[in-house]
PDB file of N, CA and C in Angstrom:
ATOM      1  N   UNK A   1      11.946   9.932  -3.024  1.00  0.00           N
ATOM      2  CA  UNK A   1      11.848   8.624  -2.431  1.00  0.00           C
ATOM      3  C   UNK A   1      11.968   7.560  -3.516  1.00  0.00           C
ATOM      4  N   UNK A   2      12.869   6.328  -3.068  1.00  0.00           N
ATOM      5  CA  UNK A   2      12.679   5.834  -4.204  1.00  0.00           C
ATOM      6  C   UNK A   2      11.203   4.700  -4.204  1.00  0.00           C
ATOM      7  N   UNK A   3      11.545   3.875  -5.373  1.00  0.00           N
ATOM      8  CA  UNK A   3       9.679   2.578  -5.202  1.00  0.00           C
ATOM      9  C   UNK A   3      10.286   1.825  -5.426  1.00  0.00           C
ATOM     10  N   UNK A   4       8.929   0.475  -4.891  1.00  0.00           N
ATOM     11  CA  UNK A   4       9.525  -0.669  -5.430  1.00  0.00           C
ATOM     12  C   UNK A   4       8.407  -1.114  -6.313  1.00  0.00           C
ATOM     13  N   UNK A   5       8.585  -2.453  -6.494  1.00  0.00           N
ATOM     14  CA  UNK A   5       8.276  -2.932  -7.681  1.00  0.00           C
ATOM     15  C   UNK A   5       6.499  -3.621  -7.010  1.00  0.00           C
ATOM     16  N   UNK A   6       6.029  -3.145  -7.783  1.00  0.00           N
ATOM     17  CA  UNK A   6       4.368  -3.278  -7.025  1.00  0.00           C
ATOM     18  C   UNK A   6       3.230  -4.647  -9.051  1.00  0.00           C
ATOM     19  N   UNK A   7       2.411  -5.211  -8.858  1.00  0.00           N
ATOM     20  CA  UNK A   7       1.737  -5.549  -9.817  1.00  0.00           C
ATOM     21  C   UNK A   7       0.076  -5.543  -9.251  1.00  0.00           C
ATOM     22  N   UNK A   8      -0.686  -5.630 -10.557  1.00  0.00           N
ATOM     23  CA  UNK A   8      -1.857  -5.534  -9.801  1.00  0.00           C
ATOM     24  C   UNK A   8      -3.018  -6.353 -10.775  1.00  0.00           C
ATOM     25  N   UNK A   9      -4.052  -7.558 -10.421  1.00  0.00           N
ATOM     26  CA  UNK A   9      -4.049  -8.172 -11.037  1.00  0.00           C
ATOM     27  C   UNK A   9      -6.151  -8.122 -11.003  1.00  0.00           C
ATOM     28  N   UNK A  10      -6.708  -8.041 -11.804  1.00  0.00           N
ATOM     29  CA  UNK A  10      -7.851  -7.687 -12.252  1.00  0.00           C
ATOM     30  C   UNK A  10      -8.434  -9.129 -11.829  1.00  0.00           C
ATOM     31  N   UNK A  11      -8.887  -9.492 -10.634  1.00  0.00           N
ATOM     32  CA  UNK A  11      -9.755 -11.022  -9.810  1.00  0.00           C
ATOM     33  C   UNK A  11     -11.013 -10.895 -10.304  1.00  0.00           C
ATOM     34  N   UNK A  12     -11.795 -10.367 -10.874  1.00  0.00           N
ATOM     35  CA  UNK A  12     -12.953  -9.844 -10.920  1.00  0.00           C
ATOM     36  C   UNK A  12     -13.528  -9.252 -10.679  1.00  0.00           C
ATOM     37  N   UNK A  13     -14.261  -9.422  -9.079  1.00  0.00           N
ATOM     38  CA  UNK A  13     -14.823  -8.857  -8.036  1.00  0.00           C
ATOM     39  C   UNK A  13     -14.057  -7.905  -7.204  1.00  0.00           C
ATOM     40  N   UNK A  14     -12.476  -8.219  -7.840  1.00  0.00           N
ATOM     41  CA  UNK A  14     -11.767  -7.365  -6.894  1.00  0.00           C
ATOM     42  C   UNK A  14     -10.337  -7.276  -7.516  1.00  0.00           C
ATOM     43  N   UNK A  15      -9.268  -6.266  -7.030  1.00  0.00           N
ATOM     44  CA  UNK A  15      -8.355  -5.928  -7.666  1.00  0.00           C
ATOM     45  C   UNK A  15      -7.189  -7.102  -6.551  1.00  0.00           C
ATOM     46  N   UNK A  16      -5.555  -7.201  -7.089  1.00  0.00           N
ATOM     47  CA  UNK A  16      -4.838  -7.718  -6.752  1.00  0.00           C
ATOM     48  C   UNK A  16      -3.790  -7.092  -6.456  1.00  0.00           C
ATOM     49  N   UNK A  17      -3.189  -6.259  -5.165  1.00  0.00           N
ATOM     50  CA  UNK A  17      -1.859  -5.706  -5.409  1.00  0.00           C
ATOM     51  C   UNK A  17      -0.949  -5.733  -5.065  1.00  0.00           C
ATOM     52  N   UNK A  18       0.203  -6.392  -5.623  1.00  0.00           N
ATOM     53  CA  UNK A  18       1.283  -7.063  -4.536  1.00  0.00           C
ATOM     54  C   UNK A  18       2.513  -6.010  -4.964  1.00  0.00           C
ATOM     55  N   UNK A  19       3.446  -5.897  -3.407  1.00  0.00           N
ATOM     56  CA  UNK A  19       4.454  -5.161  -3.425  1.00  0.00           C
ATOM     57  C   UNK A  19       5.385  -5.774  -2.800  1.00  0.00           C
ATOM     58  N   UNK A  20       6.671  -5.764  -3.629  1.00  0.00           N
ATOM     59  CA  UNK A  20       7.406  -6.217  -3.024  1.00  0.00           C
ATOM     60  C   UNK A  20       8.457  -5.659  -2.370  1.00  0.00           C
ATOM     61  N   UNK A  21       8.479  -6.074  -0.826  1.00  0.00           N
ATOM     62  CA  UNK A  21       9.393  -5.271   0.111  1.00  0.00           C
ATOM     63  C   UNK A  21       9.893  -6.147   1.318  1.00  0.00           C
ATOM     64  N   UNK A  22      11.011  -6.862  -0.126  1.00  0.00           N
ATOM     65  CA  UNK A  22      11.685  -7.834   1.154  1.00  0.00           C
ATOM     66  C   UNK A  22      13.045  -7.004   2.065  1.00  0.00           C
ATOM     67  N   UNK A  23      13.044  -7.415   3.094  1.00  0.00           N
ATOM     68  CA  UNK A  23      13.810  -6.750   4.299  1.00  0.00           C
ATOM     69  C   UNK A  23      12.855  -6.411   5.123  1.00  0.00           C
ATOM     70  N   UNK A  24      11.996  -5.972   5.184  1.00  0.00           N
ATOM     71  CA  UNK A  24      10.836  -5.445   5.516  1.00  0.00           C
ATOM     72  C   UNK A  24      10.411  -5.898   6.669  1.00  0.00           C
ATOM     73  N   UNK A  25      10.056  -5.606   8.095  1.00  0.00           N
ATOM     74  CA  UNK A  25       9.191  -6.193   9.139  1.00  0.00           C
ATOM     75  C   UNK A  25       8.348  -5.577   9.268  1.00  0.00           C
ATOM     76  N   UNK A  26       6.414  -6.417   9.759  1.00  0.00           N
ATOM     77  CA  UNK A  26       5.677  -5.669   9.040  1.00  0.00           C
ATOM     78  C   UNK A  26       5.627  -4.203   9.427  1.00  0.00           C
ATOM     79  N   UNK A  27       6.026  -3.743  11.044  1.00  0.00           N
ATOM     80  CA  UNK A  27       5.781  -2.880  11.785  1.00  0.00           C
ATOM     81  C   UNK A  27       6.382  -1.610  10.893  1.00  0.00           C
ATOM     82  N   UNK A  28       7.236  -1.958   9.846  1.00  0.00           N
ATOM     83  CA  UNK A  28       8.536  -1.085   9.216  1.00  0.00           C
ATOM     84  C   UNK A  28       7.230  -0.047   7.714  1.00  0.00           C
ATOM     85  N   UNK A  29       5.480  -0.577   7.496  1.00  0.00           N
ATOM     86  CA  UNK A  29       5.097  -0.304   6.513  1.00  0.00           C
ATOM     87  C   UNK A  29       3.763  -0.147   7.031  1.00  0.00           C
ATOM     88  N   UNK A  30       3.639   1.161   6.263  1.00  0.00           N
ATOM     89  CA  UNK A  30       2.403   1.850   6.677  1.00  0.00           C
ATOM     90  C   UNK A  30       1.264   1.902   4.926  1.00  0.00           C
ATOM     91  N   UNK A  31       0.088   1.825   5.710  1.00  0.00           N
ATOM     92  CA  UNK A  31      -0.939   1.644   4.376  1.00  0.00           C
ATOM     93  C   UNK A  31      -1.665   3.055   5.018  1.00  0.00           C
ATOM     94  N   UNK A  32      -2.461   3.934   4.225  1.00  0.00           N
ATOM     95  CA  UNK A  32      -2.468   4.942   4.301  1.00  0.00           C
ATOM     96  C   UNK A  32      -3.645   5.441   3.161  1.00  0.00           C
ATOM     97  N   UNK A  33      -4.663   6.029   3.336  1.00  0.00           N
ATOM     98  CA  UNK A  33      -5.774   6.149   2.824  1.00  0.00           C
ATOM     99  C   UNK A  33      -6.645   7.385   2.852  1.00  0.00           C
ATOM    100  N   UNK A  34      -6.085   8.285   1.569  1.00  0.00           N
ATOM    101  CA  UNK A  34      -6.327   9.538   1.666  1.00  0.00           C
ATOM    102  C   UNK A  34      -7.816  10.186   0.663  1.00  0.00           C
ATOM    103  N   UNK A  35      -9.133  10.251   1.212  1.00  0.00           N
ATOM    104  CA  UNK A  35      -9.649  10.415  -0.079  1.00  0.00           C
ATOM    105  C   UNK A  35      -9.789   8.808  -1.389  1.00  0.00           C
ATOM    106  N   UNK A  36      -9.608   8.838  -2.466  1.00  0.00           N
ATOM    107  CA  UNK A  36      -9.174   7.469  -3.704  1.00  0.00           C
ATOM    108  C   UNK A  36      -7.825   7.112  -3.880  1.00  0.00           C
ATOM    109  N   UNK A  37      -7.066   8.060  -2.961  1.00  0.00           N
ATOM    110  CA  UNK A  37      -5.362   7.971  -2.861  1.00  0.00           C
ATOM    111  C   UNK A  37      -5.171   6.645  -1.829  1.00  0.00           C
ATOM    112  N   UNK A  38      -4.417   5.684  -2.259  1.00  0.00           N
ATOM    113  CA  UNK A  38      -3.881   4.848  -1.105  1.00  0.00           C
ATOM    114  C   UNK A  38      -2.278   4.922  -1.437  1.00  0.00           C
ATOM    115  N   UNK A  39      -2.058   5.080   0.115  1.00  0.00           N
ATOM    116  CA  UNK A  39      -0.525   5.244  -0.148  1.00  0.00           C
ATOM    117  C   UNK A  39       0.253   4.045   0.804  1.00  0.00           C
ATOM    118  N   UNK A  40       1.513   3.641   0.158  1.00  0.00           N
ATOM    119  CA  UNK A  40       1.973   2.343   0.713  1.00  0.00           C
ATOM    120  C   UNK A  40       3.456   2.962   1.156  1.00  0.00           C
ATOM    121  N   UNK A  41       3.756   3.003   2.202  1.00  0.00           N
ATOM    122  CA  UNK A  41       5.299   3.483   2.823  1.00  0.00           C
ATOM    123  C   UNK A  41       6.092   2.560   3.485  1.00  0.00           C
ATOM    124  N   UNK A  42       7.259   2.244   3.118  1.00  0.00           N
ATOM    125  CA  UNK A  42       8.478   1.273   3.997  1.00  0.00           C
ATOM    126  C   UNK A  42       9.030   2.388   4.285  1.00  0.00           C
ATOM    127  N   UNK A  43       9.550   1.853   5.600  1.00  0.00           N
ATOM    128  CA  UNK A  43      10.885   2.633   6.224  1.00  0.00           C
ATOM    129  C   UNK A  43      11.836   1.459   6.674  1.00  0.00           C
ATOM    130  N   UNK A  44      13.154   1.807   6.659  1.00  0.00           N
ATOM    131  CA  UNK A  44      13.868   0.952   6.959  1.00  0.00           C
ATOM    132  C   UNK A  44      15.170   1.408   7.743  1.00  0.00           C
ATOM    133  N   UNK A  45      15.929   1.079   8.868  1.00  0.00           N
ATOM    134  CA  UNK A  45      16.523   2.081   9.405  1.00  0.00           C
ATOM    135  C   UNK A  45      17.833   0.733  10.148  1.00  0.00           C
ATOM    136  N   UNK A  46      19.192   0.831  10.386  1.00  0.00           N
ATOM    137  CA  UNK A  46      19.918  -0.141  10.738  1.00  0.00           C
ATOM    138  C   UNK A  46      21.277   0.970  10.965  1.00  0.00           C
ATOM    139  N   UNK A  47      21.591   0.122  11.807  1.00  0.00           N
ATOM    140  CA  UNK A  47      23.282   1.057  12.522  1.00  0.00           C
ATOM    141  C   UNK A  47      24.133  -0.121  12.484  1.00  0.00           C
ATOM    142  N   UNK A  48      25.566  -0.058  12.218  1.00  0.00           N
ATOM    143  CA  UNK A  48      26.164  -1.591  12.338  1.00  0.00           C
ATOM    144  C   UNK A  48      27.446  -0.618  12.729  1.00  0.00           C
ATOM    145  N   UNK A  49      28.399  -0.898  13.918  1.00  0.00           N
ATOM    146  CA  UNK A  49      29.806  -0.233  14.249  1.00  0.00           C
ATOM    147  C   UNK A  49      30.449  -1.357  14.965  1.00  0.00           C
ATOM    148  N   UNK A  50      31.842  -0.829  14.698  1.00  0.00           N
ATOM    149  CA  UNK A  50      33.106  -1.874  15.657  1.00  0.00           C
ATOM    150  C   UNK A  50      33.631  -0.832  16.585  1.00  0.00           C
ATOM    151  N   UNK A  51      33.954  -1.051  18.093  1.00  0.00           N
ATOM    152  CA  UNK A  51      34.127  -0.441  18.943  1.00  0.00           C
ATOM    153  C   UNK A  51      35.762  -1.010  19.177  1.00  0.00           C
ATOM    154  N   UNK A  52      36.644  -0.267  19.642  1.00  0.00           N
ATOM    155  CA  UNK A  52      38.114  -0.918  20.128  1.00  0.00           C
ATOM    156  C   UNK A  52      37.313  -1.600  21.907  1.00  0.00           C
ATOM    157  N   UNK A  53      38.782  -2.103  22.401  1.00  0.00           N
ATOM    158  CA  UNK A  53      38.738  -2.669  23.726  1.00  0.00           C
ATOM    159  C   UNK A  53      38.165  -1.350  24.891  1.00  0.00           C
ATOM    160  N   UNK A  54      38.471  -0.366  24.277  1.00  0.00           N
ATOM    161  CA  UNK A  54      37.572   1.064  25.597  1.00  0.00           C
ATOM    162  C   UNK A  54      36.411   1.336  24.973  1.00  0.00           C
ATOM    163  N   UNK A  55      35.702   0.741  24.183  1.00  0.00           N
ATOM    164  CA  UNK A  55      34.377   1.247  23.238  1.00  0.00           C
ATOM    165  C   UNK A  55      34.201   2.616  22.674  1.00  0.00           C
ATOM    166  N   UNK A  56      35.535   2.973  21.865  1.00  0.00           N
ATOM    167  CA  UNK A  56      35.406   4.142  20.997  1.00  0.00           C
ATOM    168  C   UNK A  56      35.108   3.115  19.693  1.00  0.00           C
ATOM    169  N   UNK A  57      34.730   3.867  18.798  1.00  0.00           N
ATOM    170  CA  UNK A  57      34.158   3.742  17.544  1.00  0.00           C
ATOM    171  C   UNK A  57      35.443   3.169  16.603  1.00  0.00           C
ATOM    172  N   UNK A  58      35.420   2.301  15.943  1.00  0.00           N
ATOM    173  CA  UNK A  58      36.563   2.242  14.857  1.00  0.00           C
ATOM    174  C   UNK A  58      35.917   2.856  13.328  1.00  0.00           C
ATOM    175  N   UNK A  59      34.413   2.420  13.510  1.00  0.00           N
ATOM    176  CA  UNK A  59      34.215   2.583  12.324  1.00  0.00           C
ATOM    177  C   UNK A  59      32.362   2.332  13.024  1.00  0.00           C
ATOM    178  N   UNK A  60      31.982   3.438  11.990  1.00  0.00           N
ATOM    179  CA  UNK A  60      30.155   3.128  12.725  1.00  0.00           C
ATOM    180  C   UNK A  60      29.759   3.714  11.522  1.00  0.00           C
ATOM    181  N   UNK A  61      28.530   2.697  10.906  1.00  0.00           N
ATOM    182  CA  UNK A  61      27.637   3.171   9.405  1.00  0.00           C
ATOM    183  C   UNK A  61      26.105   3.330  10.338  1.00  0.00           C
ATOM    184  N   UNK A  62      25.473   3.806   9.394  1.00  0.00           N
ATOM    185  CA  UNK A  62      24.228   3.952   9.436  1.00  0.00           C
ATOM    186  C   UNK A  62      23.179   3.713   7.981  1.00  0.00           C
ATOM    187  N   UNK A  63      22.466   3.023   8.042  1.00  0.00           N
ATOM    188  CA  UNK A  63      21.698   3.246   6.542  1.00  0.00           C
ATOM    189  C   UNK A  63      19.857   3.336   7.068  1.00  0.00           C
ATOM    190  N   UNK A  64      19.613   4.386   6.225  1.00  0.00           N
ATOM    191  CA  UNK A  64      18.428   4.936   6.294  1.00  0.00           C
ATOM    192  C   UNK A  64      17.713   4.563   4.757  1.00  0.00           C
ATOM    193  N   UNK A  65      16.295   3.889   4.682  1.00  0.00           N
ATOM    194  CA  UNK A  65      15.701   3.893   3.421  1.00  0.00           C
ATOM    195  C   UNK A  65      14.204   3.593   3.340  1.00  0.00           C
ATOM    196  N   UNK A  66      13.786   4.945   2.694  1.00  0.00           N
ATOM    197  CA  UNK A  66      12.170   5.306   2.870  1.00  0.00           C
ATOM    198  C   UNK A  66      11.757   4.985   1.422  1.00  0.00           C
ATOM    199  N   UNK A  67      10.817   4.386   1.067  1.00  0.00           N
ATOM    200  CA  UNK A  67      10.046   4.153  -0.023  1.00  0.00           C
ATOM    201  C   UNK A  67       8.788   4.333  -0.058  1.00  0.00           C
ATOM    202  N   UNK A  68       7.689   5.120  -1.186  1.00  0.00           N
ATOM    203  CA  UNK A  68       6.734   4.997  -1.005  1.00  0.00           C
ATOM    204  C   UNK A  68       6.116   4.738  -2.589  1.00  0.00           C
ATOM    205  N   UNK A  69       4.885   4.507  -2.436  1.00  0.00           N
ATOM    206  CA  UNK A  69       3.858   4.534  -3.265  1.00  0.00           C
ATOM    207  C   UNK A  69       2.250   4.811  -3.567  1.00  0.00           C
ATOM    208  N   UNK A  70       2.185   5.729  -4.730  1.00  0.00           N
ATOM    209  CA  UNK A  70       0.898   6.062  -4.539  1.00  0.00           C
ATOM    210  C   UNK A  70      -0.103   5.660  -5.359  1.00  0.00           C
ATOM    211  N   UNK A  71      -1.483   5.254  -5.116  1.00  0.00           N
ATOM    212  CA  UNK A  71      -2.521   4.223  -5.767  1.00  0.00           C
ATOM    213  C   UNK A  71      -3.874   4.965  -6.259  1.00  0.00           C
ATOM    214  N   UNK A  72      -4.300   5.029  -7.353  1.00  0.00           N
ATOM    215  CA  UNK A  72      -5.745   5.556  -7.148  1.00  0.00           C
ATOM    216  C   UNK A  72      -6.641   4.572  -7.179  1.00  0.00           C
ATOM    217  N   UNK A  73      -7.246   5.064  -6.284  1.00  0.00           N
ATOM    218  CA  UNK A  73      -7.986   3.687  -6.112  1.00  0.00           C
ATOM    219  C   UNK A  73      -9.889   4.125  -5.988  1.00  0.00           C
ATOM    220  N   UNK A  74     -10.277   4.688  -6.990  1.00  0.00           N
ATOM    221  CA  UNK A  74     -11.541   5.248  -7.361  1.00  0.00           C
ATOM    222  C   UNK A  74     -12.391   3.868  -7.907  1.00  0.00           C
ATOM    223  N   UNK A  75     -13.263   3.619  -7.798  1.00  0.00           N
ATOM    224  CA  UNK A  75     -14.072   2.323  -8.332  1.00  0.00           C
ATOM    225  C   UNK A  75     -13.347   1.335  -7.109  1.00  0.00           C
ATOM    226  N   UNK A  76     -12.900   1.391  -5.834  1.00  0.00           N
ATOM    227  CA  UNK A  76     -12.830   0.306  -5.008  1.00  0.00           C
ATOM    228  C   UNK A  76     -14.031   0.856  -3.935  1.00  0.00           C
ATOM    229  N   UNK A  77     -14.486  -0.665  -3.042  1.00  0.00           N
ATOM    230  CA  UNK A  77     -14.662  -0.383  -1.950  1.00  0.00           C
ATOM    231  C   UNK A  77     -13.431  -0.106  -0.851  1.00  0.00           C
ATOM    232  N   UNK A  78     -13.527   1.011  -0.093  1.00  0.00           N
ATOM    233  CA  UNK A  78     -12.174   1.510   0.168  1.00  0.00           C
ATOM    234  C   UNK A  78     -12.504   0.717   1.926  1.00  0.00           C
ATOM    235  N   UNK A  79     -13.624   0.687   2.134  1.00  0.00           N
ATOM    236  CA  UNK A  79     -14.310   0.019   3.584  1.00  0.00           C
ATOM    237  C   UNK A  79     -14.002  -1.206   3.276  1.00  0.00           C
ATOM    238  N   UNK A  80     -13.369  -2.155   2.542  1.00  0.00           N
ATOM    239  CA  UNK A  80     -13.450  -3.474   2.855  1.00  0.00           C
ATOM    240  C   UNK A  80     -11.827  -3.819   2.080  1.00  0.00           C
ATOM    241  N   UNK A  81     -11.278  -3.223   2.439  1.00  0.00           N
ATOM    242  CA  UNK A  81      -9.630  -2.937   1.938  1.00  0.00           C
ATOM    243  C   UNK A  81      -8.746  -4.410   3.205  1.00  0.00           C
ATOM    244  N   UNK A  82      -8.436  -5.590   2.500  1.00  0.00           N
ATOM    245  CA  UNK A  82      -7.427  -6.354   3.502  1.00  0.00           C
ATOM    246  C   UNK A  82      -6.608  -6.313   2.848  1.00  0.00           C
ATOM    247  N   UNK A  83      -5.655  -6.486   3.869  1.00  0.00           N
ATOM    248  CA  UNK A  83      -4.054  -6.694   3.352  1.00  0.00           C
ATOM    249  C   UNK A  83      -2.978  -7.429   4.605  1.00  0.00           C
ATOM    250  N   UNK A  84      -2.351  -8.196   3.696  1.00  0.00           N
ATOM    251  CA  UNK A  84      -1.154  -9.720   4.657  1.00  0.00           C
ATOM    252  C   UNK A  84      -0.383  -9.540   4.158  1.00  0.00           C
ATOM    253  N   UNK A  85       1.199  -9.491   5.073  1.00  0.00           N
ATOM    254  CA  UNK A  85       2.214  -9.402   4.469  1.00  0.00           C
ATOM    255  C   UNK A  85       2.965 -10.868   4.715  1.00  0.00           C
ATOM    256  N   UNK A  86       3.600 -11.374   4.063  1.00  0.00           N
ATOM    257  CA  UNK A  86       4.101 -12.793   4.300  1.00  0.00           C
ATOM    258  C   UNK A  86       5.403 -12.667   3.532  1.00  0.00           C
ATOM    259  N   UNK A  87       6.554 -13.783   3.728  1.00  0.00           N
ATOM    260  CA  UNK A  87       7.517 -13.616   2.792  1.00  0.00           C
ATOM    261  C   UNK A  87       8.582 -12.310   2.183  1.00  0.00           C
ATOM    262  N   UNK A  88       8.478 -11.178   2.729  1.00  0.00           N
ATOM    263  CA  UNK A  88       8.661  -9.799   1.811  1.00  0.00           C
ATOM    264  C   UNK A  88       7.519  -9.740   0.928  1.00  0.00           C
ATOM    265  N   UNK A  89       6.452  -9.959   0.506  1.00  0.00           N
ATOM    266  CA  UNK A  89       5.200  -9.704  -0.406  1.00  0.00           C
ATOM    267  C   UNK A  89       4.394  -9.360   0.616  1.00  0.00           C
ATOM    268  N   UNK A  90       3.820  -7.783   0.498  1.00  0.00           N
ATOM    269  CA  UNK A  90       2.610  -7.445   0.748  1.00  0.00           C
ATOM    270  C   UNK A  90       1.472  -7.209  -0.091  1.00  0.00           C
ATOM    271  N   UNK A  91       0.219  -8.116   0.219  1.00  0.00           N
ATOM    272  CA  UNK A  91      -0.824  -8.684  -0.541  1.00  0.00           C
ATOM    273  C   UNK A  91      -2.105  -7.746  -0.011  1.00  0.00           C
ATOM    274  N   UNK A  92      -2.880  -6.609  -0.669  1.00  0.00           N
ATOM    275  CA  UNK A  92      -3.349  -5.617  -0.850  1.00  0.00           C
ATOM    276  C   UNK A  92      -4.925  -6.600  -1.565  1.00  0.00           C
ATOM    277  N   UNK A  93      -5.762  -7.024  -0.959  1.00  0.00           N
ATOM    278  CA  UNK A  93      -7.259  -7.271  -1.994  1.00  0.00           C
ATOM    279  C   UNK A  93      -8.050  -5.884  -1.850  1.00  0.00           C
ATOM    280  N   UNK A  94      -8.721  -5.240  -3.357  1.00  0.00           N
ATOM    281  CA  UNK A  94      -9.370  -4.099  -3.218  1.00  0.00           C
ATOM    282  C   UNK A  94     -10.320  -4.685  -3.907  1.00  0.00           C
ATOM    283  N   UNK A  95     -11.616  -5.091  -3.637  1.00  0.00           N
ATOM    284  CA  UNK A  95     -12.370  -5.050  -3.760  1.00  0.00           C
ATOM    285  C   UNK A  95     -13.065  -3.557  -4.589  1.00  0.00           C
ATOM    286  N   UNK A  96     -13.855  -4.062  -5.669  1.00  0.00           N
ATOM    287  CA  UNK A  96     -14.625  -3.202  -6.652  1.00  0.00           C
ATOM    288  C   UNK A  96     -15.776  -2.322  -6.034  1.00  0.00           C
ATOM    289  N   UNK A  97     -16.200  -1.187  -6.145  1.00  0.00           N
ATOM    290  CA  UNK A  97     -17.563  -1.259  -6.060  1.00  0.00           C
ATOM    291  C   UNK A  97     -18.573  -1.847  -6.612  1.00  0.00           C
ATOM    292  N   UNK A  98     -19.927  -2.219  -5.399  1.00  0.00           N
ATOM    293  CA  UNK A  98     -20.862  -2.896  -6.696  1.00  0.00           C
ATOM    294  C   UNK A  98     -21.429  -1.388  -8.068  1.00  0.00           C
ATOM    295  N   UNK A  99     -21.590  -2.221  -9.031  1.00  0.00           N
ATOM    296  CA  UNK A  99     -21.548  -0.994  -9.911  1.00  0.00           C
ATOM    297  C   UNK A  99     -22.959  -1.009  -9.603  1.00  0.00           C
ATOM    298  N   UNK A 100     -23.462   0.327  -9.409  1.00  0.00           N
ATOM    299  CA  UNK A 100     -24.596   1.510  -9.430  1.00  0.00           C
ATOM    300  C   UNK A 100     -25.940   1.340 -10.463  1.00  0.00           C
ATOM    301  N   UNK A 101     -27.007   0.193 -10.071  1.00  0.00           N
ATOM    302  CA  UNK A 101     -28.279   0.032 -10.764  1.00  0.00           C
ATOM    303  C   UNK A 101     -29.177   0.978 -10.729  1.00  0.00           C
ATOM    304  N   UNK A 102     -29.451   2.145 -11.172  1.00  0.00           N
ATOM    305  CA  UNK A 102     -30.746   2.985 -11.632  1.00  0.00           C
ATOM    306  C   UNK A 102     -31.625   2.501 -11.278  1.00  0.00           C
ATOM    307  N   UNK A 103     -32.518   2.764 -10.426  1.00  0.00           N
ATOM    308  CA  UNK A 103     -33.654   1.899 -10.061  1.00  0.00           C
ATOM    309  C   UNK A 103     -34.893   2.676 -11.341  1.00  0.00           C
ATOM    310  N   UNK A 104     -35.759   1.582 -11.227  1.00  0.00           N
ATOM    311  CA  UNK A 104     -36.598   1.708 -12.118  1.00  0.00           C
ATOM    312  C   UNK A 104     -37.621   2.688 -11.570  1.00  0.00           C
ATOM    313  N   UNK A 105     -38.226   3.413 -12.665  1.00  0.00           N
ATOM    314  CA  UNK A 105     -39.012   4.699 -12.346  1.00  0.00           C
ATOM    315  C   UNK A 105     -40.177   5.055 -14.005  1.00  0.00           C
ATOM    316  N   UNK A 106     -41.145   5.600 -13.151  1.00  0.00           N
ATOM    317  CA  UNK A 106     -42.094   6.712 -14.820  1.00  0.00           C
ATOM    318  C   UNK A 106     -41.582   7.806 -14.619  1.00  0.00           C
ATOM    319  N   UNK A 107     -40.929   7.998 -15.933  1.00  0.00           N
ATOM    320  CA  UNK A 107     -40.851   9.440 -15.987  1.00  0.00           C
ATOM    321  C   UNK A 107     -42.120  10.281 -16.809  1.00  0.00           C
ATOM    322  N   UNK A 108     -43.017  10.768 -15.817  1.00  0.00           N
ATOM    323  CA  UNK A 108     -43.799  11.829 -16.238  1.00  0.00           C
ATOM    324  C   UNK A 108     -43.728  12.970 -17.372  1.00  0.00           C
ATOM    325  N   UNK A 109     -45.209  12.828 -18.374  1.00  0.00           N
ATOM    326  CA  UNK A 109     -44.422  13.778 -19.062  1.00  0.00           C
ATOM    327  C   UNK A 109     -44.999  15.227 -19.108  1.00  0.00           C
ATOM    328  N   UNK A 110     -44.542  16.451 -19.571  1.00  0.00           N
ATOM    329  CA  UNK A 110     -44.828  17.697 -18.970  1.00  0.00           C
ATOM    330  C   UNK A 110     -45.659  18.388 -20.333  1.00  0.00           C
ATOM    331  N   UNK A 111     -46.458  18.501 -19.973  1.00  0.00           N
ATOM    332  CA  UNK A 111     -47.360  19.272 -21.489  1.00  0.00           C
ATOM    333  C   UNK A 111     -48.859  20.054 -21.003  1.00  0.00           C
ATOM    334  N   UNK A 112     -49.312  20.436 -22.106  1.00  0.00           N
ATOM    335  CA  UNK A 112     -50.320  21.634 -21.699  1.00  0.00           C
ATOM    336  C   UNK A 112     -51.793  21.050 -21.355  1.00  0.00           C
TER     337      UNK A 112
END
């Protein structure tokens, strides 16, 4: 399959990931969330032919074109994943996890 051209931009609180897939309608791209795997798929599919005056074929193309991409996406919240496509740019916010505070504790100690 081939890819396209994707960037991803460190917001702070959250990651940035834009792909670009102009031609694209949104119905044509699937987001996909396997496990820390996120996967981003276009499909794209078009027929264009000239028919004579009895509607036989003079000439008939077809073009078919699947793209995908795959993301690890470990340290996101994967539950609060949005994404807008506008323009040919699809705009992906991944949010971080909050990082993991140790709560405070005595540790007891073990002796005779």
């Amino acid at each position: 399959m081939a890819q396209f051209r994707c960037d991803v931009q460190d917001k702070g609180d959250s990651y940035l990931l834009e792909a670009e897939l102009p031609g694209f309608e949104r119905e044509d791209i699937g987001i996909d969330l396997d496990g820390t795997t996120l996967v981003i798929t276009a499909r794209h599919s078009s027929e264009s032919g000239e028919k004579d005056k009895d509607g036989n074929y003079l000439r008939r193309e077809r073009k078919f074109g699947s793209f995908s991409r795959s993301f690890d996406v470990s340290g996101v919240d994967t539950e609060h994943i949005s994404a807008a496509y506008k323009n040919g740019v699809l705009e992906l916010t991944l949010p971080k996890q909050a990082a993991q505070v140790p709560q405070a504790r005595r540790i007891e100690i073990a002796g005779e």
